[in-house]
Protein backbone atom coordinates (compact mmCIF):
# COMPACT_ATOMS: atom_id res chain seq x y z
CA UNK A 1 25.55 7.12 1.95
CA UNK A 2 22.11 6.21 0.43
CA UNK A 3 22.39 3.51 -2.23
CA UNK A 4 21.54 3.24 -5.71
CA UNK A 5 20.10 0.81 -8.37
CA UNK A 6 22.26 0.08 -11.61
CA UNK A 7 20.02 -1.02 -14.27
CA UNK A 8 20.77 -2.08 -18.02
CA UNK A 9 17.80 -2.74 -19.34
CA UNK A 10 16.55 -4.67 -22.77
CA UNK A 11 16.73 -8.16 -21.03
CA UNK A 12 13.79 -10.08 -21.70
CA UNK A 13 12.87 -11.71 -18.45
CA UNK A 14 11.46 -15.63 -17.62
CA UNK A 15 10.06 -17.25 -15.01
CA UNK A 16 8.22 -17.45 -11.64
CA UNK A 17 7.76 -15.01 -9.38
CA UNK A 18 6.01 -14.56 -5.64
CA UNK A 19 4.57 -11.63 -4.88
CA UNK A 20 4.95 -10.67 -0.99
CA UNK A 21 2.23 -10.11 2.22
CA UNK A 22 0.66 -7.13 1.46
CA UNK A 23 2.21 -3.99 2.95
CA UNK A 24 -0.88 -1.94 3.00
CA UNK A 25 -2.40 -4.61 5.20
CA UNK A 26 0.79 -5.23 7.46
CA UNK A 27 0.35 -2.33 8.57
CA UNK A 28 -2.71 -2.27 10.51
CA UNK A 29 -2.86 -6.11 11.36
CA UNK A 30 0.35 -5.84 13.23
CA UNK A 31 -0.96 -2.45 14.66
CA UNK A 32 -4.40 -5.03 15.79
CA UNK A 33 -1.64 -6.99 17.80
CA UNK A 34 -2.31 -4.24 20.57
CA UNK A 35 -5.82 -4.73 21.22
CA UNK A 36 -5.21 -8.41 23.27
CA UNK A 37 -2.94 -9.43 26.30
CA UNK A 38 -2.96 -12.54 24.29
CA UNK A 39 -0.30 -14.26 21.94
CA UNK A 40 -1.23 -13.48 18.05
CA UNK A 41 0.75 -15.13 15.42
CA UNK A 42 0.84 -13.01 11.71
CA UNK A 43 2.05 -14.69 8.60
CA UNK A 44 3.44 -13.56 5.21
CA UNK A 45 4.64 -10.53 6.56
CA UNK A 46 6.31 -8.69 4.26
CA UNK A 47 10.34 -7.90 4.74
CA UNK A 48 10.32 -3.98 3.97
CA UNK A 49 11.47 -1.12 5.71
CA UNK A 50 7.91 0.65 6.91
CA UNK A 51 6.46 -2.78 8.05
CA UNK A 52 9.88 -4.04 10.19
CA UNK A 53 9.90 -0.52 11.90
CA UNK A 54 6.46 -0.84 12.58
CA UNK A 55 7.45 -3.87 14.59
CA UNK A 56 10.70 -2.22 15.93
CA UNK A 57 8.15 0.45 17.21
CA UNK A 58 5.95 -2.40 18.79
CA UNK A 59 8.64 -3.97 20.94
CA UNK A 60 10.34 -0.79 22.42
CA UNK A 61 6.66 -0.01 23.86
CA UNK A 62 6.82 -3.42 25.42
CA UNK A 63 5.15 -6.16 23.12
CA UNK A 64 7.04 -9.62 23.35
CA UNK A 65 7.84 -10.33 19.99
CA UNK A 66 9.72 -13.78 18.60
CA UNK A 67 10.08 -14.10 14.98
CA UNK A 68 9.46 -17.38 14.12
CA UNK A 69 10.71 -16.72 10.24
CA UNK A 70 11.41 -13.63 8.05
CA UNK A 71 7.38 -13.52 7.16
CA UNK A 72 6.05 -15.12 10.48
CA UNK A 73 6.10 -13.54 13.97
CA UNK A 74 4.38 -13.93 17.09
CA UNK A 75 3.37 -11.12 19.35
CA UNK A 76 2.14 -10.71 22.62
CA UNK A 77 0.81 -7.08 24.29
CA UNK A 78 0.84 -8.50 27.75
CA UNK A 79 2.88 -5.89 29.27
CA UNK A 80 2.57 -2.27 27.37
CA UNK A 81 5.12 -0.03 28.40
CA UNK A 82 2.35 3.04 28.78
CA UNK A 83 5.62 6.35 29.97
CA UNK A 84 7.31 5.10 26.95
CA UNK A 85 4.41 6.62 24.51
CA UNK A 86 5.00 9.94 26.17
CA UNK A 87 8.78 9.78 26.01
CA UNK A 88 10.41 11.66 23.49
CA UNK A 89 12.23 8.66 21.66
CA UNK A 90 8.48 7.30 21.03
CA UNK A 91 7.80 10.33 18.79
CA UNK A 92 11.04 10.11 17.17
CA UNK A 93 10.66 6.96 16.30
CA UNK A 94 7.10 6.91 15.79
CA UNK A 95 6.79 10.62 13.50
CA UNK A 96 9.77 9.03 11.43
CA UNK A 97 6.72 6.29 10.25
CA UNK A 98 3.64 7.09 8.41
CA UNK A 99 2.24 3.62 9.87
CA UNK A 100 2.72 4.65 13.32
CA UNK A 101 -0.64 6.38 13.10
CA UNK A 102 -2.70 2.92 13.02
CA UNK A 103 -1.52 2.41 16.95
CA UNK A 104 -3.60 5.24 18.12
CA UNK A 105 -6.80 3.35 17.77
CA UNK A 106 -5.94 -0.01 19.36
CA UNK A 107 -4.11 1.87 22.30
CA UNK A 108 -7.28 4.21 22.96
CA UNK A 109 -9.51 1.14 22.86
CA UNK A 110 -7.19 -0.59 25.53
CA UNK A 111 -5.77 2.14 27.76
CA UNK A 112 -7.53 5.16 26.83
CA UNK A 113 -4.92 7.06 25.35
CA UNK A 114 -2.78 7.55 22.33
CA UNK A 115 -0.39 10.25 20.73
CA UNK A 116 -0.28 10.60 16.96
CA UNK A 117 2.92 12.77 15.22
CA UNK A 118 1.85 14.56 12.03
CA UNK A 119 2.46 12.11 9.01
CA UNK A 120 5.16 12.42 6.96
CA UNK A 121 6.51 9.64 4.78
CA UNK A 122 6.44 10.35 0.40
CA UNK A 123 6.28 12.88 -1.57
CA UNK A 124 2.91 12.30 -2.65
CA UNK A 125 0.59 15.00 -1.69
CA UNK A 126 -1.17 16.08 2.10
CA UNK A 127 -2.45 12.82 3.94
CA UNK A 128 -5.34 14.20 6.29
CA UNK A 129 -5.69 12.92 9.80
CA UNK A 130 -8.79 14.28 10.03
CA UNK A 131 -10.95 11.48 8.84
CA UNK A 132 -9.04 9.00 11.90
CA UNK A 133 -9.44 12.20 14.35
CA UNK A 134 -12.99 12.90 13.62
CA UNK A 135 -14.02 9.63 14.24
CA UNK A 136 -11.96 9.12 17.72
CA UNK A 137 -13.89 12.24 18.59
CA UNK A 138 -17.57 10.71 17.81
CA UNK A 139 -16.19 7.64 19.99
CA UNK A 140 -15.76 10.21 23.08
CA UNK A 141 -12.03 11.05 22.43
CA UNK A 142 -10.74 14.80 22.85
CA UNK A 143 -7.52 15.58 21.65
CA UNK A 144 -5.04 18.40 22.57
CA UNK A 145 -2.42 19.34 19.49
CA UNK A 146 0.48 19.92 20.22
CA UNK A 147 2.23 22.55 18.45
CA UNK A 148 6.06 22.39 19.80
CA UNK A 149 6.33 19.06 19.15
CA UNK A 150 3.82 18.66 16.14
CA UNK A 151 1.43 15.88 18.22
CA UNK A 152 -1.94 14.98 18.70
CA UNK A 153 -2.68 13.59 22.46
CA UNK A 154 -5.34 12.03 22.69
CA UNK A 155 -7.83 10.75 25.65
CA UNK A 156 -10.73 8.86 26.51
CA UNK A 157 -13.05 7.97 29.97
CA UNK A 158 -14.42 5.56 28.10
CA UNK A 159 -15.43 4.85 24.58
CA UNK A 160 -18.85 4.94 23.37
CA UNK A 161 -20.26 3.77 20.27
CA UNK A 162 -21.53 5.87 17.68
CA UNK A 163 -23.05 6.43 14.32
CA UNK A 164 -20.60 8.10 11.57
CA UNK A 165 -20.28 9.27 8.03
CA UNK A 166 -16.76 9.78 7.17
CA UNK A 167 -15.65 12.73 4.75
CA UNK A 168 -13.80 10.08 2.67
CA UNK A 169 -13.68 6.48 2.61
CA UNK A 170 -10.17 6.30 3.83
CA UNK A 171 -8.36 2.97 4.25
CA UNK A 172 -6.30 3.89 7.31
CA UNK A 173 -9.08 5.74 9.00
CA UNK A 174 -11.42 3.60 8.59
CA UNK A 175 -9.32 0.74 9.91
CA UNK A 176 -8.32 3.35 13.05
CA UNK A 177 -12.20 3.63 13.85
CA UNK A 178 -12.49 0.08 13.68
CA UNK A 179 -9.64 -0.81 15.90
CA UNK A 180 -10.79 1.80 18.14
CA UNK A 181 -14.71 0.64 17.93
CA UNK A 182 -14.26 -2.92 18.68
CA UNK A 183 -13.83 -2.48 22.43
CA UNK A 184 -16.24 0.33 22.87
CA UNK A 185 -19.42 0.44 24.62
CA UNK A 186 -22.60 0.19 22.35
CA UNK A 187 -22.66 0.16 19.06
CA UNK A 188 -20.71 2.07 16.13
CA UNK A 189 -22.52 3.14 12.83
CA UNK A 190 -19.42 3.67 9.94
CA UNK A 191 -20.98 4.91 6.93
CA UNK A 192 -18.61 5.66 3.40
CA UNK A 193 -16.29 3.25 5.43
CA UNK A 194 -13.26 2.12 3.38
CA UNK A 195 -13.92 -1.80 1.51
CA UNK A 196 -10.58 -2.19 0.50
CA UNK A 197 -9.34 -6.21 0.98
CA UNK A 198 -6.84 -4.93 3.42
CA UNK A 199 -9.77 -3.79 5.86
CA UNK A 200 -11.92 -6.98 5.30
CA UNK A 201 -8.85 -9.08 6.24
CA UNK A 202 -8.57 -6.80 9.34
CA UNK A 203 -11.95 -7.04 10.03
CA UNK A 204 -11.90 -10.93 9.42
CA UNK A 205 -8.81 -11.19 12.35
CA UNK A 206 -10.97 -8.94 14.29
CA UNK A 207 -13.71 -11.05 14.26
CA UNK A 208 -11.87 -14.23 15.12
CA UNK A 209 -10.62 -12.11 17.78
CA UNK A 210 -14.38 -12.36 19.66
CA UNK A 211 -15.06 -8.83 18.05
CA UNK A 212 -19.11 -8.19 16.57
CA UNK A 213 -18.25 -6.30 13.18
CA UNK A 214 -20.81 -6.79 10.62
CA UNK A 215 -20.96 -5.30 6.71
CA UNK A 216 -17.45 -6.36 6.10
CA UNK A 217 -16.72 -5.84 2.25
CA UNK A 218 -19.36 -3.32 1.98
CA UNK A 219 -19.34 0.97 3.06
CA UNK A 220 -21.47 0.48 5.79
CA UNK A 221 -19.68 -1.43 8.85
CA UNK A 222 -21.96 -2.13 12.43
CA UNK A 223 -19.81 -3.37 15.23
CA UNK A 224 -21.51 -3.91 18.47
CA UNK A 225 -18.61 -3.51 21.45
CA UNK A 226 -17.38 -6.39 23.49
CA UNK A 227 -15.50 -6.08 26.63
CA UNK A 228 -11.98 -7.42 25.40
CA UNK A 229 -10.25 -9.73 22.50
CA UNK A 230 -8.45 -12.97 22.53
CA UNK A 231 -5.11 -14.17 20.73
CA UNK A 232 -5.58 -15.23 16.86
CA UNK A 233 -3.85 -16.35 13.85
CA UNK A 234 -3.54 -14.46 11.15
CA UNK A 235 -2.49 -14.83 7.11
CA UNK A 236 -1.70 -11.68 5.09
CA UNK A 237 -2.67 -11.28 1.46
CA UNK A 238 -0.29 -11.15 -1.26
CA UNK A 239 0.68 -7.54 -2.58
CA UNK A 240 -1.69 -6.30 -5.21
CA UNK A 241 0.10 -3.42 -5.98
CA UNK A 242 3.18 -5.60 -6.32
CA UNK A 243 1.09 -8.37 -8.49
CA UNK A 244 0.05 -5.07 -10.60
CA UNK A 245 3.41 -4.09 -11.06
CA UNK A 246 5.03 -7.94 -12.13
CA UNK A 247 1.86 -7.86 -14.73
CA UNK A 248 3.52 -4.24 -16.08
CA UNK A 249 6.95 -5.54 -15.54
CA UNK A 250 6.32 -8.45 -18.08
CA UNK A 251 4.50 -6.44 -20.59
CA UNK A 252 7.25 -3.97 -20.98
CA UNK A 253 10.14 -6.32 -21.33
CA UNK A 254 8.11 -8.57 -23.50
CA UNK A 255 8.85 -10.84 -20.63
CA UNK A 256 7.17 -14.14 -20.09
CA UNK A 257 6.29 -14.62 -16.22
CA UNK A 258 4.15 -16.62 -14.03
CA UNK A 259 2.99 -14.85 -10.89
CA UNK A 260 2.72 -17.21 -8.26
CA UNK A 261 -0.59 -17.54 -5.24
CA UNK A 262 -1.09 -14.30 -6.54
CA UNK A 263 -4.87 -14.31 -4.82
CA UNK A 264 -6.77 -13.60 -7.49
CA UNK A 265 -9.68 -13.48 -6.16
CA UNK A 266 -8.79 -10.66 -4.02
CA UNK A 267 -7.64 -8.74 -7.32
CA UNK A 268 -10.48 -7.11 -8.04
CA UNK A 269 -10.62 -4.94 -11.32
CA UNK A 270 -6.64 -4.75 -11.62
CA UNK A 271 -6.35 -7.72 -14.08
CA UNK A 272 -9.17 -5.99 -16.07
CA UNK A 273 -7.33 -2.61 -16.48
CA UNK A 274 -4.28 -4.30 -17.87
CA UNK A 275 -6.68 -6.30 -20.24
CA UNK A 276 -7.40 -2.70 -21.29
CA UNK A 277 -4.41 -1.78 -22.37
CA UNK A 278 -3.59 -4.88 -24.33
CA UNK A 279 -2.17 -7.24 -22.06
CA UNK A 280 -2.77 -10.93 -22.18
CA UNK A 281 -2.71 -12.49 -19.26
CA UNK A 282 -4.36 -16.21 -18.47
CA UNK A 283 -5.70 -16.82 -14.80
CA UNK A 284 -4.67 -20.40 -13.98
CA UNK A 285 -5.58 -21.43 -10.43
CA UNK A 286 -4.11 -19.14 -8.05
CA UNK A 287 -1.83 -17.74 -10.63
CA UNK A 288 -1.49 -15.45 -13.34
CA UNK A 289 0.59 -16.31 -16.61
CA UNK A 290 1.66 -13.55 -18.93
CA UNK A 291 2.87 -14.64 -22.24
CA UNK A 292 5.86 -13.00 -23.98
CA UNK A 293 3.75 -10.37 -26.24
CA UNK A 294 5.83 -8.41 -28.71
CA UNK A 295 3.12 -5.43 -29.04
CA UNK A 296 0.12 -4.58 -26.64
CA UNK A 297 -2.56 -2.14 -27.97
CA UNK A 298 -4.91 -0.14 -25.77
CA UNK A 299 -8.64 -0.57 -26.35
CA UNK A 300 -10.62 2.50 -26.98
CA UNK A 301 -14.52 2.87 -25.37
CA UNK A 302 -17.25 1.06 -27.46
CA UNK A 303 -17.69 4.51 -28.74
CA UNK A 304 -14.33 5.11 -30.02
CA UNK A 305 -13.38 7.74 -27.67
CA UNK A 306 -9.86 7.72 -26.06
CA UNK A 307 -9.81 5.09 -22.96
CA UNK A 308 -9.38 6.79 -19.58
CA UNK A 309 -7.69 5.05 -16.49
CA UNK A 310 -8.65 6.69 -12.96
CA UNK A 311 -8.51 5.82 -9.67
CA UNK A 312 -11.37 4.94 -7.40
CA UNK A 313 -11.63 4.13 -3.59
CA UNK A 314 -12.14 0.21 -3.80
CA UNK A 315 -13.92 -1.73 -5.59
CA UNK A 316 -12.13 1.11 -8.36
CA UNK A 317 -8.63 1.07 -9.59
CA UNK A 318 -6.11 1.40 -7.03
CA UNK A 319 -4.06 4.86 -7.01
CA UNK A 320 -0.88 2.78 -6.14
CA UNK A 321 -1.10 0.77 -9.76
CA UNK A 322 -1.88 4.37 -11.81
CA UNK A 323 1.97 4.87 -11.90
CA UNK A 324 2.29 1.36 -13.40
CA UNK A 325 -0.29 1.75 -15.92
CA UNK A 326 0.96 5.24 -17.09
CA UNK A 327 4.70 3.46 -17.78
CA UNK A 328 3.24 0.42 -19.55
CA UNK A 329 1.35 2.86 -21.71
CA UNK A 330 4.60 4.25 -23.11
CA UNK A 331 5.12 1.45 -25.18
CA UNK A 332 1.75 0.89 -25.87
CA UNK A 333 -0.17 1.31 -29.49
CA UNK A 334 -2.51 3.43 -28.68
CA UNK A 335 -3.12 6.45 -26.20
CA UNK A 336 -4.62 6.69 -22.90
CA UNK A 337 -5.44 9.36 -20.33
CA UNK A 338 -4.38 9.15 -16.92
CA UNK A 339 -6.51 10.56 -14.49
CA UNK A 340 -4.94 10.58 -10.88
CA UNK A 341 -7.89 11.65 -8.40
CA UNK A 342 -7.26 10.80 -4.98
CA UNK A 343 -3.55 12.46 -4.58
CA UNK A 344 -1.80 15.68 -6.15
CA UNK A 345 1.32 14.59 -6.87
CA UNK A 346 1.99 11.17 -8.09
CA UNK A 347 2.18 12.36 -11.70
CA UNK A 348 5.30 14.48 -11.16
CA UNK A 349 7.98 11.61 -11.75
CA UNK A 350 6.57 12.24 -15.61
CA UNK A 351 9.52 14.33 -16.40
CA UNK A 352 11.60 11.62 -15.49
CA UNK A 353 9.83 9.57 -18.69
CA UNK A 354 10.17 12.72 -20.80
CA UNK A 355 13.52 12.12 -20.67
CA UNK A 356 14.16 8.53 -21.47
CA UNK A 357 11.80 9.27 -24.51
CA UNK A 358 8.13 8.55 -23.74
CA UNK A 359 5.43 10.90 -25.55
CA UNK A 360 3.34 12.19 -22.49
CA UNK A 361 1.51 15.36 -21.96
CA UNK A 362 1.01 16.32 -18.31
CA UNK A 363 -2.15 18.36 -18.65
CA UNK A 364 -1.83 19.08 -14.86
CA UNK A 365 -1.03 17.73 -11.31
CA UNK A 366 -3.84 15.14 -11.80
CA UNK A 367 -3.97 13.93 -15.55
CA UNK A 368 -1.82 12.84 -18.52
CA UNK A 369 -2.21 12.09 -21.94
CA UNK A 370 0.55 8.46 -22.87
CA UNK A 371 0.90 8.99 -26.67
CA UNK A 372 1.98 4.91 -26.62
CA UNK A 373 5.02 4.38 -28.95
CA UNK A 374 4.44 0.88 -29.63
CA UNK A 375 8.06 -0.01 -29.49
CA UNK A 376 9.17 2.24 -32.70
CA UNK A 377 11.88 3.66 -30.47
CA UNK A 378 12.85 2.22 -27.58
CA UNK A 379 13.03 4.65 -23.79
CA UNK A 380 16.85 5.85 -23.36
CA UNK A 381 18.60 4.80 -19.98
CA UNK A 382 19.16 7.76 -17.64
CA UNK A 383 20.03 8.70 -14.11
CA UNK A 384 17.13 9.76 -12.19
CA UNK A 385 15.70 9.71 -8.53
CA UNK A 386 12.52 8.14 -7.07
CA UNK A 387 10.39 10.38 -5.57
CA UNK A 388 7.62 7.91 -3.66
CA UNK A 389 7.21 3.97 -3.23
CA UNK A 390 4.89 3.24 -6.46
CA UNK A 391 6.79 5.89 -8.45
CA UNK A 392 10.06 4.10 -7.79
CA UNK A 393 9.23 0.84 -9.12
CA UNK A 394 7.68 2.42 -12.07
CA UNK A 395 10.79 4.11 -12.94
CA UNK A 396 12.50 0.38 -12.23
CA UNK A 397 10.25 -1.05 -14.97
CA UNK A 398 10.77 1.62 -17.52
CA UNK A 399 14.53 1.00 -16.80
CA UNK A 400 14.57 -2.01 -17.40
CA UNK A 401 13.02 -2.08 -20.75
CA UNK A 402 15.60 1.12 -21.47
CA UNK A 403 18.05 1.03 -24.12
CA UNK A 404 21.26 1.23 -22.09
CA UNK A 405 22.44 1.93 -18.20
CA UNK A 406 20.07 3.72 -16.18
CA UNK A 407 20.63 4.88 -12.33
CA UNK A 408 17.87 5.33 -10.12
CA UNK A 409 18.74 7.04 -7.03
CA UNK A 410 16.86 7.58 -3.17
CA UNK A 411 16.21 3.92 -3.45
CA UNK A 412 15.25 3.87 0.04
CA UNK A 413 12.02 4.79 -1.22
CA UNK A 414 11.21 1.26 -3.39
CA UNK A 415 12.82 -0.77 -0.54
CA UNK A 416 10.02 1.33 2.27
CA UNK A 417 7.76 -1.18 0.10
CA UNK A 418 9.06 -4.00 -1.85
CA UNK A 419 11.35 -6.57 -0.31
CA UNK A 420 14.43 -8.04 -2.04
CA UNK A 421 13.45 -6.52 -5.16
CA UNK A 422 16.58 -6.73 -6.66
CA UNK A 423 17.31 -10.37 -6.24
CA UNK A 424 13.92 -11.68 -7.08
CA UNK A 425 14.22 -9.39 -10.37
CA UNK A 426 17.81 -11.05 -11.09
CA UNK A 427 16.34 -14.57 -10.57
CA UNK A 428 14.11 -13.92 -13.75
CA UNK A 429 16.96 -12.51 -15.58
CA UNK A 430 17.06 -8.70 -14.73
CA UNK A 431 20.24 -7.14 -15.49
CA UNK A 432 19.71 -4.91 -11.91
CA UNK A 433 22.78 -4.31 -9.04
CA UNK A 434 22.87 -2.12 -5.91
CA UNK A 435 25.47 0.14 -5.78
């Protein structure tokens, strides 16, 4: 029986709030855990679904694993269970978890070998292998797929480094490459490599690992080999996307919230798109204060012309926040476009919208017009289902500024990403329960 999330909305909301360890970056630090016989300690790791698996994952392939606290665990890849990765409850487990793929890369840079299951995970479009693949290849990896049991096997004699220009500056590939790179012989060359903050906090642990990356925060990385890695201490970021959607979350309930150690410096332009549309919001310290607002108006271009939002590998606008923005917008003076680049289907939980009463044109899978309704009529509460992690809390927010019960169904989705959301939402006042 999958559970369910009974909103009534119009509540305005107070307080503090603390965003969790970033799950984008959980993902491929704990993954890092692999690369050392030694003991590494992670903190603020977030509680959610994807990133606990992850760890789930880690100890049935042998890692010693003590959990100090819900956010901090130590780990130790002393004694790798190496049958168990061919054994057919590794690729259950493992093709059940779209993070599973950031173990290849440590694993081939320790033992040589790695499988990788097809991704599956949201609804939100094809995610390509090929960028992680390619570059294993360029290392001296070949790879055999195969098709009965939808795998990638992969081997190595020995990895060499390399120069590379990816296809794409993905986040997860690039961090693969690294991973894999660190222990290789020579030097690697990653050119259009991903900057995100995730992969310049794994290439920060890296480093105080004994690893030789250099470029970190920029698209070209250099990391000369070294022959192994010792133990480390790590601290995660806080959630952007989540500190993106607690910024939304205020505006549309005319809420007034402080986000807590909300590392803004790490925030890039995401405080600056929400400016756009009309949302105050006051930097103090380490945290961000949103006054109660009763009306938010999106700015046009110096020109006049309509503002567009779109998404941008990093330093750009997150894609994960563009489902945020678009809700926000609803209530909004004003219009904006939404252009969704990087993925071809995170628009389509727009009909869901539509029907609590927002004024959006869908132009196609990758842009929509907000006609903003600056609170003239309030959305309608309705029962709907969440088709991806980022679309699900979207629909939460619009919820809860709803007139009347909404029901948002396939929960499982939000909770894959955001821990306790529920509870810390009733703390400020949320009228929310799981049913």
């Amino acid at each position: 029986m999958s559970s369910a999330f009974e909103v009534r909305g119009g509540n305005r909301l107070k307080g503090e709030i603390v965003p969790q360890g970033a799950k984008n970056e959980a993902l491929q630090i704990v993954s890092a855990v692999l690369l050392t016989p030694e003991k590494v300690t992670i903190s603020n790791i977030p509680d959610i679904l994807d990133v606990n698996l992850l760890i789930e994952l880690l100890g049935d392939m042998g890692v010693k694993i003590k959990r100090i606290s819900r956010d901090i665990c130590e780990f130790q890849a002393d004694e790798i269970d190496l049958p168990y990765i061919e054994s057919a409850d590794f690729k259950k487990k493992s093709g059940r978890l779209r993070g599973s793929v950031m173990i290849a890369g440590p694993l081939l840079a320790r033992f040589g070998k790695a499988y990788i299951p097809k991704p599956g995970g949201d609804k939100i479009g094809r995610r390509r292998l090929d960028t992680h693949i390619i570059g294993f290849e360029k290392l001296g990896v070949q790879f055999v797929y195969d098709t009965d049991d939808n795998y990638f096997r992969l081997e190595t004699k020995g990895l060499k480094g390399a120069y590379m220009l990816l296809d794409e500056p993905s986040v997860t590939g690039t961090a693969n490459i690294v991973m894999a790179a660190v222990m290789a012989e020579g030097i690697t060359t990653i050119y259009n490599a991903a900057c995100e903050p995730y992969l310049q906090q794994l290439c920060k642990m890296l480093n105080s690992m004994g690893a030789k990356i250099n470029g970190v925060g920029s698209n070209l990385l250099t990391i000369e080999g070294v022959s192994s890695l010792k133990g480390c201490s790590h601290t995660m970021l806080p959630d952007m996307i989540e500190i993106g959607s607690f910024i939304g979350l205020a505006a549309m309930t005319q809420s007034e919230i402080t986000i807590k150690n909300a590392g803004v410096e790490h925030l890039g332009i995401i405080p600056e798109k929400f400016r756009q549309l009309g949302i105050q919001l006051e930097i103090k310290g380490n945290d961000i204060y949103i006054p109660s607002q009763d009306f938010y108006e999106i700015q046009t271009f110096l020109d006049g012309s309509i503002l567009t939002i779109s998404d941008h590998p990093w330093p750009g606008f997150t894609p994960d926040l563009l489902s945020i923005v678009l809700v926000v917008a609803t209530q909004a003076r004003g219009s904006v476009m939404i252009h969704q680049k990087m993925f071809e289907s995170r628009l389509f939980f727009v009909d869901k919208l539509i029907d609590m009463g927002a004024q959006i044109v869908l132009c196609d899978p990758h842009r929509a017009v907000v006609i903003g309704m600056g609170r003239q009529h309030s959305l309608r509460g309705i029962t709907m289902s969440s088709p991806d992690i980022r679309a699900g809390v979207s629909l939460l927010i619009a919820a809860l500024s709803a007139e009347g019960k909404s029901t948002i169904q396939n929960i499982e989705q939000i909770d894959r990403g955001y821990q306790y959301i529920d509870e810390r939402l009733r703390k400020l006042g949320a009228d929310i329960k799981r049913i």
